[in-house]
PDB file of N, CA and C in Angstrom:
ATOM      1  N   UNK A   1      18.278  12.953 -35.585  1.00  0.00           N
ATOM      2  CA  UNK A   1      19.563  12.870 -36.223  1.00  0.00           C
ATOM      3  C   UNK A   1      20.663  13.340 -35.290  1.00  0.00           C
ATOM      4  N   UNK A   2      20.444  14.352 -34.363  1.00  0.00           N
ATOM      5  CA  UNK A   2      21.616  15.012 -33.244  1.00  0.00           C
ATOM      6  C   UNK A   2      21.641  13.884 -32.324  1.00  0.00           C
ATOM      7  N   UNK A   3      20.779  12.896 -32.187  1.00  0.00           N
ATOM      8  CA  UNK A   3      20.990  11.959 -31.152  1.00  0.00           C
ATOM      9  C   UNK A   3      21.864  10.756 -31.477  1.00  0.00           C
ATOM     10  N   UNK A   4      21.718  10.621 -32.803  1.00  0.00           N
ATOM     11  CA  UNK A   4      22.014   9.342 -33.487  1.00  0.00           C
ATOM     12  C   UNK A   4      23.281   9.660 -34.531  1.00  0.00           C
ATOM     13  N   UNK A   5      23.959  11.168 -33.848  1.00  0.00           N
ATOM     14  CA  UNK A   5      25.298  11.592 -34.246  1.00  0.00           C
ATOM     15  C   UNK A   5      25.605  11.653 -35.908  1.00  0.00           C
ATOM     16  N   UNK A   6      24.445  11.805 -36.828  1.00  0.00           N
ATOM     17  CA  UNK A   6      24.542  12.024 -37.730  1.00  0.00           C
ATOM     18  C   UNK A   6      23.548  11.057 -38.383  1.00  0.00           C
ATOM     19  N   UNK A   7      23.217  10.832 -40.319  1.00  0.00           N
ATOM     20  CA  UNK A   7      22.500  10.504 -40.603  1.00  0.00           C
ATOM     21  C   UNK A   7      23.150   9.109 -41.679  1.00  0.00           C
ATOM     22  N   UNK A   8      23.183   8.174 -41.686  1.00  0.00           N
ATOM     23  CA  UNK A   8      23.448   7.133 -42.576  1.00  0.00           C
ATOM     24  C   UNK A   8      23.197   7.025 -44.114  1.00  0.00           C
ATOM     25  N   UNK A   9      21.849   7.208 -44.278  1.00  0.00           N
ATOM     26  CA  UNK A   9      21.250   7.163 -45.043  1.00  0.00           C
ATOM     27  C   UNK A   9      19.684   7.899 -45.615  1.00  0.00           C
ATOM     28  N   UNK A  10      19.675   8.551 -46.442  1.00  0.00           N
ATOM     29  CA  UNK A  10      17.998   9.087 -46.781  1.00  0.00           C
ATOM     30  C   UNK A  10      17.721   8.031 -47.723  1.00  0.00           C
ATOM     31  N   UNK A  11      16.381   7.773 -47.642  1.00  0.00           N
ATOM     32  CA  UNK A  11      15.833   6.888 -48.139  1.00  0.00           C
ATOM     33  C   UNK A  11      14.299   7.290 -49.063  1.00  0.00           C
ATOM     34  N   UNK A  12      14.360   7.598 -50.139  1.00  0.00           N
ATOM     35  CA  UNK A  12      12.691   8.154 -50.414  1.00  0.00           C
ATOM     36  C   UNK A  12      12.292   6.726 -50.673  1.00  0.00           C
ATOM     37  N   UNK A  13      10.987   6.637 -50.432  1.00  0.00           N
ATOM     38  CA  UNK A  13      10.100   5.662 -50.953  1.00  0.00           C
ATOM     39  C   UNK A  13       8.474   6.398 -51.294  1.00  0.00           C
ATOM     40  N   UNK A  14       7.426   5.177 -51.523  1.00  0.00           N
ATOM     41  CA  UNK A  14       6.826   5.254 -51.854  1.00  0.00           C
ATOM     42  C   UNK A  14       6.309   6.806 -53.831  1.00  0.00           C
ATOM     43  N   UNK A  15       4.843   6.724 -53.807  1.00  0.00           N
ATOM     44  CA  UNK A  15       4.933   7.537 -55.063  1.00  0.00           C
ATOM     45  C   UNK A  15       5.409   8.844 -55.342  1.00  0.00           C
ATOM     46  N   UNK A  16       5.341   9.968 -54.102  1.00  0.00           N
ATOM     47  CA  UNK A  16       5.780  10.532 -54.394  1.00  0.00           C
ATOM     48  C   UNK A  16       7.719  10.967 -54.450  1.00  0.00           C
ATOM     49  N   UNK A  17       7.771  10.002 -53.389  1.00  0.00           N
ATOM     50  CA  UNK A  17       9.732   9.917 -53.246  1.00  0.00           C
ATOM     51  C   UNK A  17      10.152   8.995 -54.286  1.00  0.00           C
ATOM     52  N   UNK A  18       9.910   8.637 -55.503  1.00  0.00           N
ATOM     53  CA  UNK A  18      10.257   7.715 -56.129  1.00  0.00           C
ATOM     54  C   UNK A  18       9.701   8.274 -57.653  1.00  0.00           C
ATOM     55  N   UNK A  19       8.681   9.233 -57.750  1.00  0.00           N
ATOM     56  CA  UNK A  19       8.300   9.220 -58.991  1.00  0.00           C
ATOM     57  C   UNK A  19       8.952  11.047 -59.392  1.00  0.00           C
ATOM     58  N   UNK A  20       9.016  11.409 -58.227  1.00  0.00           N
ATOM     59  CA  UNK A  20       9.428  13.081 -58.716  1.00  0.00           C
ATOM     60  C   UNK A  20      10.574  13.665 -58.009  1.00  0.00           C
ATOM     61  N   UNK A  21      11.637  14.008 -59.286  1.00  0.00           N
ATOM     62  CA  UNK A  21      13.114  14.224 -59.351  1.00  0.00           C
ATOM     63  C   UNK A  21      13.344  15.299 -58.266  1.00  0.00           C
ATOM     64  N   UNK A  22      11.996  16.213 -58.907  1.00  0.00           N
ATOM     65  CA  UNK A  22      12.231  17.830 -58.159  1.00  0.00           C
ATOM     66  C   UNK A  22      11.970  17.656 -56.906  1.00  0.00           C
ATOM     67  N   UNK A  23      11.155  16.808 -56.003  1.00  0.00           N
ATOM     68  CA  UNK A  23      10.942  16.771 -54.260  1.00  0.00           C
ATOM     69  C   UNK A  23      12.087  15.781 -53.715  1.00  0.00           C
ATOM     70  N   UNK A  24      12.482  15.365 -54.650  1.00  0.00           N
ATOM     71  CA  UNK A  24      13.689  15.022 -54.205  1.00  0.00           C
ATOM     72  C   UNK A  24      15.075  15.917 -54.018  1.00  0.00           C
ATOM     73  N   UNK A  25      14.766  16.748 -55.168  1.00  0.00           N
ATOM     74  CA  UNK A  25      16.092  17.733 -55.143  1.00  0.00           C
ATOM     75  C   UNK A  25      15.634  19.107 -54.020  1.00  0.00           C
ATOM     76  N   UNK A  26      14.377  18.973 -53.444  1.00  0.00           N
ATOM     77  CA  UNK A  26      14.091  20.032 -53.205  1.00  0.00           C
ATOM     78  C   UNK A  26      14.326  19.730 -51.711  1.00  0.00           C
ATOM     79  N   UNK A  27      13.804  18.589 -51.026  1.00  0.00           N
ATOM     80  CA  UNK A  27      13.972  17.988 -49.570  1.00  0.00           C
ATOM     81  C   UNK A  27      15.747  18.000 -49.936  1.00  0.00           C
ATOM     82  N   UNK A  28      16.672  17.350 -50.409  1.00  0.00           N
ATOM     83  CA  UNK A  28      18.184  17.544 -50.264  1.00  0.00           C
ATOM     84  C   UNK A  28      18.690  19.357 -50.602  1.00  0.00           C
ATOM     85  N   UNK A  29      17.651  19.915 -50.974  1.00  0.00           N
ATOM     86  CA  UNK A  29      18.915  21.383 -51.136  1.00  0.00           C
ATOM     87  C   UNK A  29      19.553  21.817 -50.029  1.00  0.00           C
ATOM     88  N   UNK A  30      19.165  21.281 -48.757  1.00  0.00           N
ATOM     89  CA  UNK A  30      19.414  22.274 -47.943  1.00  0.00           C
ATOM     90  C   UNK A  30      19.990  21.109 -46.656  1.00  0.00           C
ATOM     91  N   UNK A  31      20.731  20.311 -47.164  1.00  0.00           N
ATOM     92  CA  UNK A  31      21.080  18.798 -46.183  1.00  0.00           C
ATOM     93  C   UNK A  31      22.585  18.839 -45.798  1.00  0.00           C
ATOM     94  N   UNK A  32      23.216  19.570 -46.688  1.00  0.00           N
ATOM     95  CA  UNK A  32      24.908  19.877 -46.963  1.00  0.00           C
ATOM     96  C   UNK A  32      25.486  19.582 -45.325  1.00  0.00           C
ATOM     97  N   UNK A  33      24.704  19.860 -44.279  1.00  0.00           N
ATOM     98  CA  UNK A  33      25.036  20.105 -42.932  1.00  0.00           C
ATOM     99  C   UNK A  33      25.493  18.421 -42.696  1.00  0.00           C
ATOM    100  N   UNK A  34      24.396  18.044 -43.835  1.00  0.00           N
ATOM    101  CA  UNK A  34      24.236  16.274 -42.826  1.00  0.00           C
ATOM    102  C   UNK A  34      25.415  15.264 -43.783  1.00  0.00           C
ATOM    103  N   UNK A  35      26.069  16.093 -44.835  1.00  0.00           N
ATOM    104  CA  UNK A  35      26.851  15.196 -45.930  1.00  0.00           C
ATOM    105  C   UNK A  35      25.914  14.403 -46.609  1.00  0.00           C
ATOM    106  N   UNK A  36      25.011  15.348 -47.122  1.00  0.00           N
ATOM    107  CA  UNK A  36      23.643  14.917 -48.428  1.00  0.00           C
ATOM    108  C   UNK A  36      24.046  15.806 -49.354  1.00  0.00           C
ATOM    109  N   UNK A  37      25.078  15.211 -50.272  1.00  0.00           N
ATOM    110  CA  UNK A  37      25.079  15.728 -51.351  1.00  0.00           C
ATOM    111  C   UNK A  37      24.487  14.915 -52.528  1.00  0.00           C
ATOM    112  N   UNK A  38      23.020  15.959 -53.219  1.00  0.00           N
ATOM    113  CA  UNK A  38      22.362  15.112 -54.612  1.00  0.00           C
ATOM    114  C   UNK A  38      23.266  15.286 -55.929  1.00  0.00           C
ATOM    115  N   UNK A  39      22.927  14.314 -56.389  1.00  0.00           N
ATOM    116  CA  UNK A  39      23.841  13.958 -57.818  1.00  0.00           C
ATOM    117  C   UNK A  39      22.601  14.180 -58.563  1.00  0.00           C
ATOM    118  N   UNK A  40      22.638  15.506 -59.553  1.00  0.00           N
ATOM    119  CA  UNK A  40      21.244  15.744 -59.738  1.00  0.00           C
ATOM    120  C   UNK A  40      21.250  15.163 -61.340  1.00  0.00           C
ATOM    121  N   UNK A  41      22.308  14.808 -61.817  1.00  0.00           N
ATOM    122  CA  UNK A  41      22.124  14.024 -63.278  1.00  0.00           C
ATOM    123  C   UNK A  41      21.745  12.553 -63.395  1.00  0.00           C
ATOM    124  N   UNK A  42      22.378  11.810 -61.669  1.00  0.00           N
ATOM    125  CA  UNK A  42      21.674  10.538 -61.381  1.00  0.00           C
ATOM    126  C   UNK A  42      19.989  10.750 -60.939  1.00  0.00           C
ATOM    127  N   UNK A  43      19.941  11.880 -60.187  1.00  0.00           N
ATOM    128  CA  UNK A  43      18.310  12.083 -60.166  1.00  0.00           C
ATOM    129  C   UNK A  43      17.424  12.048 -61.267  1.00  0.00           C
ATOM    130  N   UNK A  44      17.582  13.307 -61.918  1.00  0.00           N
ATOM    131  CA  UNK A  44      16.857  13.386 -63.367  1.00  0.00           C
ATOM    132  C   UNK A  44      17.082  11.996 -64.327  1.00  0.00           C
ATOM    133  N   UNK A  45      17.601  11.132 -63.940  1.00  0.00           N
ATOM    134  CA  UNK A  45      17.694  10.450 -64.982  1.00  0.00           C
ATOM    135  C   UNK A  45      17.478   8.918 -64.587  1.00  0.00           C
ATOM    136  N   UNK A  46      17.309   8.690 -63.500  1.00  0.00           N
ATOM    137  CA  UNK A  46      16.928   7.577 -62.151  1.00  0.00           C
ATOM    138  C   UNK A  46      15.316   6.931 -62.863  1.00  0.00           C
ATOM    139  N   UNK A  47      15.346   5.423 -63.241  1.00  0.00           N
ATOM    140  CA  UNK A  47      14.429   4.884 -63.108  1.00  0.00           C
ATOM    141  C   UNK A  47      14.153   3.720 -62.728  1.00  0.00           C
ATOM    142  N   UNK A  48      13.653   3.410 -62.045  1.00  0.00           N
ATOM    143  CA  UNK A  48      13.592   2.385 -60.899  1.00  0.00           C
ATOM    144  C   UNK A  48      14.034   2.962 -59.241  1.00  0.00           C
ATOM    145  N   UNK A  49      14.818   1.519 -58.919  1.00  0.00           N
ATOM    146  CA  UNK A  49      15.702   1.902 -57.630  1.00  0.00           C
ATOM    147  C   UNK A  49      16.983   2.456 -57.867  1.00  0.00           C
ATOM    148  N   UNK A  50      17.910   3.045 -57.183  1.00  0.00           N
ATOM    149  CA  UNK A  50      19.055   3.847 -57.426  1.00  0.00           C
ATOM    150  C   UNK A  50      19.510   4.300 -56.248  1.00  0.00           C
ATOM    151  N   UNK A  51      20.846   4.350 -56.240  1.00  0.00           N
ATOM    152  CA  UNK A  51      21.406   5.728 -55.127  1.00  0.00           C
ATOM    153  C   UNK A  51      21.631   6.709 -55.855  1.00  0.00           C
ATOM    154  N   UNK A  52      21.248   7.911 -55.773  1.00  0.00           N
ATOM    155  CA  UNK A  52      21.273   9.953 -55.949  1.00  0.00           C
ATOM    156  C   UNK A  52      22.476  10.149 -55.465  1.00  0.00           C
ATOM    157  N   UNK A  53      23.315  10.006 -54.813  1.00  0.00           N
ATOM    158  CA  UNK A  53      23.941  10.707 -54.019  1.00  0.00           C
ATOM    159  C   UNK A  53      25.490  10.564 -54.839  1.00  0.00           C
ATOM    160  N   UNK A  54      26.243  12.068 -54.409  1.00  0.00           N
ATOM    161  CA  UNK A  54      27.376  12.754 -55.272  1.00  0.00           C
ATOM    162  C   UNK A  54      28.292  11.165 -54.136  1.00  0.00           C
ATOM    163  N   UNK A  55      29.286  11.611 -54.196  1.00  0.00           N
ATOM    164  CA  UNK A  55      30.690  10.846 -53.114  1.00  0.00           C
ATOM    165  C   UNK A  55      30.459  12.003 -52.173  1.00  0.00           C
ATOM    166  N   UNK A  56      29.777  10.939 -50.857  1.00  0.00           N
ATOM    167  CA  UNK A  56      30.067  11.513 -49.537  1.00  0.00           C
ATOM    168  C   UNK A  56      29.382  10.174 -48.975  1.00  0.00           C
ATOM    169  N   UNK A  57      29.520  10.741 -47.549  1.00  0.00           N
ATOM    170  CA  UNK A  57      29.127   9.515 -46.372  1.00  0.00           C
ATOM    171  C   UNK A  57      27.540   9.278 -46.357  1.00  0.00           C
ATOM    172  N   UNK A  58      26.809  10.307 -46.584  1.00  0.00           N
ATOM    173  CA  UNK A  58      25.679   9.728 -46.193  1.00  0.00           C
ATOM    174  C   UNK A  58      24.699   9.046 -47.809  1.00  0.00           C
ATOM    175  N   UNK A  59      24.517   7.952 -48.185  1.00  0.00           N
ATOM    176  CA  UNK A  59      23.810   7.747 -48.745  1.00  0.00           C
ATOM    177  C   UNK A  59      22.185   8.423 -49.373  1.00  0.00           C
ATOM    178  N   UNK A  60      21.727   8.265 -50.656  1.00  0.00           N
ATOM    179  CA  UNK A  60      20.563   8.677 -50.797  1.00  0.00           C
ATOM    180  C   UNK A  60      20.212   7.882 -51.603  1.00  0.00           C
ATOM    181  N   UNK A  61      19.162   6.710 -51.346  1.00  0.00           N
ATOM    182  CA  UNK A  61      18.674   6.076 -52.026  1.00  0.00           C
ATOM    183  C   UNK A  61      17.098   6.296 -52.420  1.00  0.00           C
ATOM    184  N   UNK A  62      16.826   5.512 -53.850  1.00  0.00           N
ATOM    185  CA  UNK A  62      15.212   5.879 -54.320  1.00  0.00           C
ATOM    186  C   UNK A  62      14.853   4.133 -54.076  1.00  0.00           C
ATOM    187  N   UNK A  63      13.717   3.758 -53.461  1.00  0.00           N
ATOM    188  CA  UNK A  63      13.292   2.525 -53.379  1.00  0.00           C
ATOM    189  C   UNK A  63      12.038   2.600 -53.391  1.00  0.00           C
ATOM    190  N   UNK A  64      11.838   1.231 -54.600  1.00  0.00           N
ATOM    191  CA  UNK A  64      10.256   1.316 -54.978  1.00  0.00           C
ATOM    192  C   UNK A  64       9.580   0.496 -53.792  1.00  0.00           C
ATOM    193  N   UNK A  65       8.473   0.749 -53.479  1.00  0.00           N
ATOM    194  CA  UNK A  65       7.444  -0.077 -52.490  1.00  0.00           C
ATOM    195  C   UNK A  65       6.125  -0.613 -52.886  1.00  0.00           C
ATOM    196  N   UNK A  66       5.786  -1.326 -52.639  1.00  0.00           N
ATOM    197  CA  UNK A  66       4.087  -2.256 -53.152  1.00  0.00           C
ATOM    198  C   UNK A  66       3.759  -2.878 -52.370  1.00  0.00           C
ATOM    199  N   UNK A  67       3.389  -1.564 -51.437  1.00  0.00           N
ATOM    200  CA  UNK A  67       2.670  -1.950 -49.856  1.00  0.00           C
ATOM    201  C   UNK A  67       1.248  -2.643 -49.868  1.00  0.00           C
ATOM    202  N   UNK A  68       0.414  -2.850 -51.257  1.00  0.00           N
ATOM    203  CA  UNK A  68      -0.356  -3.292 -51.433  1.00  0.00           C
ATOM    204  C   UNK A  68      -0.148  -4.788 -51.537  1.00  0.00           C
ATOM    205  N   UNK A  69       0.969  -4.670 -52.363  1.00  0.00           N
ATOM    206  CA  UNK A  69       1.082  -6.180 -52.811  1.00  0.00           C
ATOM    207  C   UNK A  69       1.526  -6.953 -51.543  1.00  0.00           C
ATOM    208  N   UNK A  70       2.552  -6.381 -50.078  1.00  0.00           N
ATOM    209  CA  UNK A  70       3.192  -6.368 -49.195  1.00  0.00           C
ATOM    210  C   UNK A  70       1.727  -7.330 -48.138  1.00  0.00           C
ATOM    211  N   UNK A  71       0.349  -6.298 -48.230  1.00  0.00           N
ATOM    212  CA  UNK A  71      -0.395  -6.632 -46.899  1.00  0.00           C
ATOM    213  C   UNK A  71      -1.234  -7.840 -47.733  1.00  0.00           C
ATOM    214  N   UNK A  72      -1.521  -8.105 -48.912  1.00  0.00           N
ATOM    215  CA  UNK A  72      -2.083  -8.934 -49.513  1.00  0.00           C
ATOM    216  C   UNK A  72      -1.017 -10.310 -49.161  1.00  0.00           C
ATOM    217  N   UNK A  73      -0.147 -10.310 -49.519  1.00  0.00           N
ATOM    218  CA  UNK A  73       0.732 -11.543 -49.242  1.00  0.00           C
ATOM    219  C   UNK A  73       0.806 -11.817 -48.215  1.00  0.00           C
ATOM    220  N   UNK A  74       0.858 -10.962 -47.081  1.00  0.00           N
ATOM    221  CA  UNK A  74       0.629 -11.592 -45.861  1.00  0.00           C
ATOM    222  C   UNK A  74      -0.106 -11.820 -45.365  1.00  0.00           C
ATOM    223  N   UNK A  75      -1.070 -11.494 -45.707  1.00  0.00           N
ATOM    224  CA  UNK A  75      -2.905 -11.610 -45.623  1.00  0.00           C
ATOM    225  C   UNK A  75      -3.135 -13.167 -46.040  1.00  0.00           C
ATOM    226  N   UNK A  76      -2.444 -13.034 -47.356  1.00  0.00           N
ATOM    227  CA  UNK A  76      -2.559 -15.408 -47.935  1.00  0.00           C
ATOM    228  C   UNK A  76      -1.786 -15.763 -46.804  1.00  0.00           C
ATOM    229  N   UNK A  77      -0.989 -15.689 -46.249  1.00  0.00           N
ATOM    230  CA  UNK A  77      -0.263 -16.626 -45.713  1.00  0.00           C
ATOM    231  C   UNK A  77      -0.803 -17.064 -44.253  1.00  0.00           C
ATOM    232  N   UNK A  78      -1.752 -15.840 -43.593  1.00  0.00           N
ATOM    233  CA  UNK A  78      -3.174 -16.135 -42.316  1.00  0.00           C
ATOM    234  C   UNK A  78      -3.881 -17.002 -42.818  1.00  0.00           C
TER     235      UNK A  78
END
C-alpha cells in the first residue's frame, strides 16, 4: 500500500469476508490511516454484494464468489 501511495479499494470476498459482519468490522477498526471508514449499520445489515464504507476515498466492498462454479465452467469450455 506505501508503494502504491495509498489504497483504492478493500474488497472482502469469499465465506468468511462475505458472511461475517464482525471480521469485517474487526480487519477495518484500525484502517482510519488508509481513509477506511466502516459504515457499521450498512455492515450489520448487508446481504448479498454491497459497499460498507462511511463517505471517504477508499472504498469497501462485500463480493460474493463461486469459485467452484468459476473452475467448473471453465473446465466445460476445454
Amino acid at each position: 500500500m506505501a508503494s502504491m501511495n495509498g489504497l483504492d479499494m478493500l474488497v472482502f470476498t469469499g465465506t468468511a469476508g462475505t458472511r461475517s459482519a464482525s471480521l469485517r468490522k474487526m480487519i477495518c477498526s484500525d484502517l482510519e490511516y488508509l481513509d477506511v471508514y466502516l459504515d457499521e449499520a450498512k455492515n450489520d445489515s448487508l446481504e448479498g454484494d454491497g459497499f460498507i464504507n462511511r463517505h471517504s476515498k477508499t472504498g469497501i466492498a462485500v463480493i460474493e464468489t463461486d469459485e467452484m462454479r468459476e473452475i467448473a465452467n471453465q473446465a466445460s469450455e476445454l
